[in-house]
C-alpha atoms as a PDB file:
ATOM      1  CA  UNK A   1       0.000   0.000   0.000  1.00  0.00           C
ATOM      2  CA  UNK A   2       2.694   2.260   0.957  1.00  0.00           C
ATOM      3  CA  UNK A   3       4.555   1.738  -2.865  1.00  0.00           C
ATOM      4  CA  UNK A   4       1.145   2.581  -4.389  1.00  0.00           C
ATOM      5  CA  UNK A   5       0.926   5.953  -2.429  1.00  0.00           C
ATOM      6  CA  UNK A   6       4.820   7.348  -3.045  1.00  0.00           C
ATOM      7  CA  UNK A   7       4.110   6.495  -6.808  1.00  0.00           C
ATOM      8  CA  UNK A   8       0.830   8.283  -7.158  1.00  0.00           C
ATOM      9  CA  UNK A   9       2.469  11.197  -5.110  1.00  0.00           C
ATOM     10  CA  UNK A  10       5.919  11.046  -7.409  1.00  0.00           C
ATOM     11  CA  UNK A  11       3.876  11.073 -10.272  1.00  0.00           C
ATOM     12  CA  UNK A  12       1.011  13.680  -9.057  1.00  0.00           C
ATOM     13  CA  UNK A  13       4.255  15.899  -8.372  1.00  0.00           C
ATOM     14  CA  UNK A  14       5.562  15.208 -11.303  1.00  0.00           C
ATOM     15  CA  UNK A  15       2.779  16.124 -13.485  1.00  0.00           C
ATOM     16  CA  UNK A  16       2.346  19.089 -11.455  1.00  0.00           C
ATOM     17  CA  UNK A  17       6.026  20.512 -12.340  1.00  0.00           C
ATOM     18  CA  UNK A  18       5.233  19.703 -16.305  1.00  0.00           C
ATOM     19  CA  UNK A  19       1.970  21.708 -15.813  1.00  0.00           C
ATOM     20  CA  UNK A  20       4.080  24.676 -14.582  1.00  0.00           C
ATOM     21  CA  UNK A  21       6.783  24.348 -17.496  1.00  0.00           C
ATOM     22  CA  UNK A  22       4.188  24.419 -19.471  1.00  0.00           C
ATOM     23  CA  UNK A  23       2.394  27.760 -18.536  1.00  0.00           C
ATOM     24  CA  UNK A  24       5.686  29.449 -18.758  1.00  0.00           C
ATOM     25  CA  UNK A  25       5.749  27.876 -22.296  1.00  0.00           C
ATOM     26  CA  UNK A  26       9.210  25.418 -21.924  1.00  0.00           C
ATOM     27  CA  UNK A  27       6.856  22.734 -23.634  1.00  0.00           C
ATOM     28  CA  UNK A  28       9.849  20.457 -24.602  1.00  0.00           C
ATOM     29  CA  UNK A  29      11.002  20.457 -20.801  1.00  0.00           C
ATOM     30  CA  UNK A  30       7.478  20.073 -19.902  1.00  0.00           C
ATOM     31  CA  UNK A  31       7.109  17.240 -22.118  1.00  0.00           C
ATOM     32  CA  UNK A  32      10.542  15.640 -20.369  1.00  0.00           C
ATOM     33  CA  UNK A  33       8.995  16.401 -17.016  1.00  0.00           C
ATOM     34  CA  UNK A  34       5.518  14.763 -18.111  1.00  0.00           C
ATOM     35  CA  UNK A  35       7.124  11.674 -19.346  1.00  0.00           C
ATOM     36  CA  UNK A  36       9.758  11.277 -16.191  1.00  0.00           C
ATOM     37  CA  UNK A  37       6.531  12.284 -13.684  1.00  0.00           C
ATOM     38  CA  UNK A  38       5.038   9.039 -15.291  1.00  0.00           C
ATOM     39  CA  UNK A  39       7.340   6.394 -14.561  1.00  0.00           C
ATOM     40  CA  UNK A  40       6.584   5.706 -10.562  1.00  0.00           C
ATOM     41  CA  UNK A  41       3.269   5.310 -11.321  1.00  0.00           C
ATOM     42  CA  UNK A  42       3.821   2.875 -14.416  1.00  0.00           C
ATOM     43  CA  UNK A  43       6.641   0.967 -12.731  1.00  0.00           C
ATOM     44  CA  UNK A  44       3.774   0.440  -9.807  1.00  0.00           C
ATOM     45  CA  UNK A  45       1.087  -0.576 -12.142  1.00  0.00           C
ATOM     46  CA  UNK A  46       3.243  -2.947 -14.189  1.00  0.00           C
ATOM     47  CA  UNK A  47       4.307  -4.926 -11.185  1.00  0.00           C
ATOM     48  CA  UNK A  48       8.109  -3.960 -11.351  1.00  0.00           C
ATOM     49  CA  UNK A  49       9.032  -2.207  -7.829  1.00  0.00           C
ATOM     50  CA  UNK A  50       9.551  -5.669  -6.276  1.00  0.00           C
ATOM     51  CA  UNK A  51      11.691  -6.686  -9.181  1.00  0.00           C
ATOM     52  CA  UNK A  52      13.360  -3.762  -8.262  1.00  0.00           C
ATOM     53  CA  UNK A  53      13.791  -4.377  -4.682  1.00  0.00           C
ATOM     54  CA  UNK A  54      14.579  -8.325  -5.812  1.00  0.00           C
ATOM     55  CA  UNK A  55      17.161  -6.940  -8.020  1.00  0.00           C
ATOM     56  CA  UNK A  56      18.478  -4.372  -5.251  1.00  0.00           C
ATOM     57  CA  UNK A  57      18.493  -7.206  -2.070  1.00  0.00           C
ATOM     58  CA  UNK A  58      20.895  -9.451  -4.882  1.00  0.00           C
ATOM     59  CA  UNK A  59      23.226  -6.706  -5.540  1.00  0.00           C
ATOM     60  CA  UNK A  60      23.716  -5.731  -1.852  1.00  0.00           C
ATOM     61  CA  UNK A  61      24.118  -9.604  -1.202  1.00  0.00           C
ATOM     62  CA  UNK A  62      26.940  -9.850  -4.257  1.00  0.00           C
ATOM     63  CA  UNK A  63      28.187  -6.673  -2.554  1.00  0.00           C
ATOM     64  CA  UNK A  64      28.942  -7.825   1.067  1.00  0.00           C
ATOM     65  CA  UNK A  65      30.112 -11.119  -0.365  1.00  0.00           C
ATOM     66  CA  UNK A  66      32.502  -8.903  -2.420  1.00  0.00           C
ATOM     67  CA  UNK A  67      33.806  -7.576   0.606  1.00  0.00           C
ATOM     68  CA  UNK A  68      34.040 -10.851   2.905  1.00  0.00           C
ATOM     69  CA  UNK A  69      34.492 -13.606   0.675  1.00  0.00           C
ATOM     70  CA  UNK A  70      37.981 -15.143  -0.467  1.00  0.00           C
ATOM     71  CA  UNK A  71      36.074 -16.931  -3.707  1.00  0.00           C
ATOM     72  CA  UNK A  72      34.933 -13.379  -5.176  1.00  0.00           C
ATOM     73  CA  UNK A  73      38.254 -11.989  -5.469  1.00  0.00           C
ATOM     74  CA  UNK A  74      39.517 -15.294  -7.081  1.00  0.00           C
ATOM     75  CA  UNK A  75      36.888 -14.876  -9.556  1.00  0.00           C
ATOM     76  CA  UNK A  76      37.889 -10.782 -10.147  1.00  0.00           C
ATOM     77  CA  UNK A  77      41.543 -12.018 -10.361  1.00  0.00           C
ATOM     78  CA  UNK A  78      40.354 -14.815 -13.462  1.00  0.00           C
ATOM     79  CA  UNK A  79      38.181 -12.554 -15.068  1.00  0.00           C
ATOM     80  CA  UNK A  80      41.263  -9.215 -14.949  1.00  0.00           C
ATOM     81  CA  UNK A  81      43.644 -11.859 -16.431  1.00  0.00           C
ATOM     82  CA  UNK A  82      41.106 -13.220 -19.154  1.00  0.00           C
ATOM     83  CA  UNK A  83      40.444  -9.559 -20.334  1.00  0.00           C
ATOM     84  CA  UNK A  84      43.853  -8.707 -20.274  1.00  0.00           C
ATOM     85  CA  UNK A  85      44.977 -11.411 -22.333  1.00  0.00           C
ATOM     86  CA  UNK A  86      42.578 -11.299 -24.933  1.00  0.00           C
ATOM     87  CA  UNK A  87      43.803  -7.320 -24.877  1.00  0.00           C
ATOM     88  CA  UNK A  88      47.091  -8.189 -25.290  1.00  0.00           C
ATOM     89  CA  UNK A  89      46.666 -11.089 -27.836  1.00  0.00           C
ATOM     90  CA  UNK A  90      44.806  -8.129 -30.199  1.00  0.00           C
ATOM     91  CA  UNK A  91      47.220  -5.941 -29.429  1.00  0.00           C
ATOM     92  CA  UNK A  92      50.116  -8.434 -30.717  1.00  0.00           C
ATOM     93  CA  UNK A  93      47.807  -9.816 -33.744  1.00  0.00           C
ATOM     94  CA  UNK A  94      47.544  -5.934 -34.647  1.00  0.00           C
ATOM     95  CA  UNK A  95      51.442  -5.317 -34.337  1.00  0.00           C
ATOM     96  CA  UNK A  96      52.047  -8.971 -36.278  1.00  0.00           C
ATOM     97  CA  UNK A  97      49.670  -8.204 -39.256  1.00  0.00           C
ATOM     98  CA  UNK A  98      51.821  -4.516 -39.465  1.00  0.00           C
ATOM     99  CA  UNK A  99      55.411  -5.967 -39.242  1.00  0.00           C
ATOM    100  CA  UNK A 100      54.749  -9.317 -41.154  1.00  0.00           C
ATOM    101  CA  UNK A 101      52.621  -7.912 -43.606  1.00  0.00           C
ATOM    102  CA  UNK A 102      55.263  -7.197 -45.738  1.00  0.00           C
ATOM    103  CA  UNK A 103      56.630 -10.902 -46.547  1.00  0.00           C
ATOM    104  CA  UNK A 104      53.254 -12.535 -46.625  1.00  0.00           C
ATOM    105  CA  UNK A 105      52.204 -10.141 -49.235  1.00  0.00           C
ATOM    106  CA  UNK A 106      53.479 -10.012 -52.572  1.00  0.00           C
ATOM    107  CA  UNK A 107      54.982  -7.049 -54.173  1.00  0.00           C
ATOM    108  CA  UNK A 108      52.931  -4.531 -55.487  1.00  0.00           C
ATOM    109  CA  UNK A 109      52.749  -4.883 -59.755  1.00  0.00           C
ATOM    110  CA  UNK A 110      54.162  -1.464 -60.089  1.00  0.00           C
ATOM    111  CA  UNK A 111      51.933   1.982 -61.475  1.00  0.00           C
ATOM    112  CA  UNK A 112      48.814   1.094 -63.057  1.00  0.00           C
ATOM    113  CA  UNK A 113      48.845   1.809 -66.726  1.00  0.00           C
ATOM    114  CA  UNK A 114      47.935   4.599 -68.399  1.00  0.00           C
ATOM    115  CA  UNK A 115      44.393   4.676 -69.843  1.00  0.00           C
ATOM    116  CA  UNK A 116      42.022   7.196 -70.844  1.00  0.00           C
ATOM    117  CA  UNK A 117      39.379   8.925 -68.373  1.00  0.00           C
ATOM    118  CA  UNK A 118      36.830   7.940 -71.321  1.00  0.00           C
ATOM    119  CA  UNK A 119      36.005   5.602 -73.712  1.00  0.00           C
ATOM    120  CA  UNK A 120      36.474   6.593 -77.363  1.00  0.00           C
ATOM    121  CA  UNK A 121      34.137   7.273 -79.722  1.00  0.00           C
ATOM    122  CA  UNK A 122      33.083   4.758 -81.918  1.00  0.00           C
ATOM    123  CA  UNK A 123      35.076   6.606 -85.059  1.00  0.00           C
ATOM    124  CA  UNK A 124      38.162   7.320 -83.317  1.00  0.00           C
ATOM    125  CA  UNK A 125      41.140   5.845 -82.522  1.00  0.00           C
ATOM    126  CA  UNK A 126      42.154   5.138 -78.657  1.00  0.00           C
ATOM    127  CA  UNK A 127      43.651   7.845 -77.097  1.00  0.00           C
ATOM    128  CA  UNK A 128      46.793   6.275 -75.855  1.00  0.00           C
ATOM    129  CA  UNK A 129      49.243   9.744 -76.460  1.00  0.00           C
ATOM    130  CA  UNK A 130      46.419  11.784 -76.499  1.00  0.00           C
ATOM    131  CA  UNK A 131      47.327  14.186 -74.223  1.00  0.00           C
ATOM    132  CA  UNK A 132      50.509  15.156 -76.584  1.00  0.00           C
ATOM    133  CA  UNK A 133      47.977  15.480 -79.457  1.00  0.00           C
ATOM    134  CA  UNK A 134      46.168  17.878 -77.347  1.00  0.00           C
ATOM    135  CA  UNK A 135      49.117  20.484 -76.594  1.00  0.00           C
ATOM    136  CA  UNK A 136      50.234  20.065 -80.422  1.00  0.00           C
ATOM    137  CA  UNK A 137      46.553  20.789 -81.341  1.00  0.00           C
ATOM    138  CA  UNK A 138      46.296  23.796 -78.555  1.00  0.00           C
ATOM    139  CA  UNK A 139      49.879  25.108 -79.854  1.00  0.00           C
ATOM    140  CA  UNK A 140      48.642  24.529 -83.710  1.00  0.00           C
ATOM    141  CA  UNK A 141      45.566  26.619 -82.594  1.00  0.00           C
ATOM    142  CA  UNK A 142      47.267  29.517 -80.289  1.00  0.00           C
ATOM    143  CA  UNK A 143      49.323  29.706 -83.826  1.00  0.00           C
ATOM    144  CA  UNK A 144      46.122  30.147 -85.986  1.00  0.00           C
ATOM    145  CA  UNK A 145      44.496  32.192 -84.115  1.00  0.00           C
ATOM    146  CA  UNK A 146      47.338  35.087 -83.820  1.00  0.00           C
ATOM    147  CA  UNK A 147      47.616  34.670 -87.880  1.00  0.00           C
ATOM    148  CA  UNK A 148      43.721  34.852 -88.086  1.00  0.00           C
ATOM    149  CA  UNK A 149      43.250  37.853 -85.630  1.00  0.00           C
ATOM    150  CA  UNK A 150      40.258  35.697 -84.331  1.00  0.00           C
ATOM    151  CA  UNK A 151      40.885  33.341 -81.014  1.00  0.00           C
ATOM    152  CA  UNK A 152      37.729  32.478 -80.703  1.00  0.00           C
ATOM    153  CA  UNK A 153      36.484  31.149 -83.818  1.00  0.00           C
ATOM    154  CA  UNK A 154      39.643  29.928 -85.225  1.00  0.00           C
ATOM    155  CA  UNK A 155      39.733  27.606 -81.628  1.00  0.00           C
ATOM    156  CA  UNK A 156      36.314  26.234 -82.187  1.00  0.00           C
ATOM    157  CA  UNK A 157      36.999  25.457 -85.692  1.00  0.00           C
ATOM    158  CA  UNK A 158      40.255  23.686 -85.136  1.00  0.00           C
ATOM    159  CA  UNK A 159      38.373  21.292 -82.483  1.00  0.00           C
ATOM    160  CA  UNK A 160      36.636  18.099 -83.048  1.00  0.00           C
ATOM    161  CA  UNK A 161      32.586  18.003 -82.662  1.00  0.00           C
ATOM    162  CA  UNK A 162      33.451  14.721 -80.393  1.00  0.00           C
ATOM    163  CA  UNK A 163      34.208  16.695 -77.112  1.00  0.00           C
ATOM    164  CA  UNK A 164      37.121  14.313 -76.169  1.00  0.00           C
ATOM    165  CA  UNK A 165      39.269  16.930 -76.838  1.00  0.00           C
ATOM    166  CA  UNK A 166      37.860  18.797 -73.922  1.00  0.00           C
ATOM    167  CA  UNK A 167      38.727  15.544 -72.078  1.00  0.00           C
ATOM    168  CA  UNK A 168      41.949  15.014 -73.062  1.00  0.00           C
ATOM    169  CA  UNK A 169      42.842  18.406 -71.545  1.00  0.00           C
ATOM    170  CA  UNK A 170      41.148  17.466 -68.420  1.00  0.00           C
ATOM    171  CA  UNK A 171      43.022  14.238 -68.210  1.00  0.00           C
ATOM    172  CA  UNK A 172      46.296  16.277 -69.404  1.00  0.00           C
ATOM    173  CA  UNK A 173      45.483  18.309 -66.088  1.00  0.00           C
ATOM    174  CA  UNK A 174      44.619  15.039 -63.911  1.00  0.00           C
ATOM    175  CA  UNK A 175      48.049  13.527 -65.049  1.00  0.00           C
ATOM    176  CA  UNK A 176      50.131  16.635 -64.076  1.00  0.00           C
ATOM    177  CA  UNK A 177      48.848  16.592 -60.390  1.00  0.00           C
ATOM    178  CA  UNK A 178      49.334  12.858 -60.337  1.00  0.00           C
ATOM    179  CA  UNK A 179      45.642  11.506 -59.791  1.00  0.00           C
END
């Protein structure tokens, strides 16, 4: 009887505080009080304060036993060696897999080779030195376009209507920074 009246009066208390938050207008901390106010009351209803107080009177048993009895500390002793050898046996499989790496592994193939950033066009060749095509073609066109007085029609005359040429500079560019 007496658990039934402390969680009414928690959660009448509770409630009561939320109600307050509320009227000041703090309705997200009245909506934490609100929820928190109706625990006791819940915990009461569902049947869980003597779980509670089962679970309490066992850890206050383990507790003095911890204290007083020869057998607990054997079993704290086991369980600080267990943990500290499995943290040392990770620690050493870490270190291993670093160090020996090297000769389980084989060597690495070298650079990868050099291929285009796109795929040709069905008409065109592959673009293995394409990027040297592209500075001839840009120097060829810097040329023309000083004779011709025009930059900016003699450059879109002297380029392909692919577009790869636009990507050949781009992948000139990548190659330079080394991606």
């Amino acid at each position: 009887m007496l658990t039934a009246a402390v969680s009414v009066a928690l959660t009448a208390a509770g409630v009561a505080v939320a109600g307050l938050r509320a009227y000041r207008r703090r309705f997200l901390s009245a909506t934490r009080w609100f929820a928190v106010a109706l625990l006791p009351l819940g915990l009461y209803l569902t049947g869980l304060f003597p779980v509670a107080r089962t679970i309490g009177d066992e850890l206050a048993d383990w507790a003095t036993k911890l204290v007083l009895d020869p057998r607990v500390w054997t079993g704290i002793v086991l369980l600080g060696v267990s943990a500290g050898l499995l943290a040392a046996t990770r620690w050493a499989g870490r270190r291993g897999a670093v160090a020996g790496g090297s000769e389980s592994r084989p060597a690495a193939a070298g650079p990868a080779p050099a291929r285009p950033a796109v795929a040709p066009a069905a008409g065109t060749q592959a673009a293995g030195p394409a990027p040297k095509r592209a500075e001839e073609a840009a120097g060829a066109e810097r040329g023309r376009a000083g004779k011709a007085g025009k930059p900016g029609k003699a450059a879109k005359a002297g380029k392909s209507d692919s577009g790869l040429d636009e990507f050949a500079d781009i992948e000139e560019i990548l190659r330079r920074r080394g991606l």
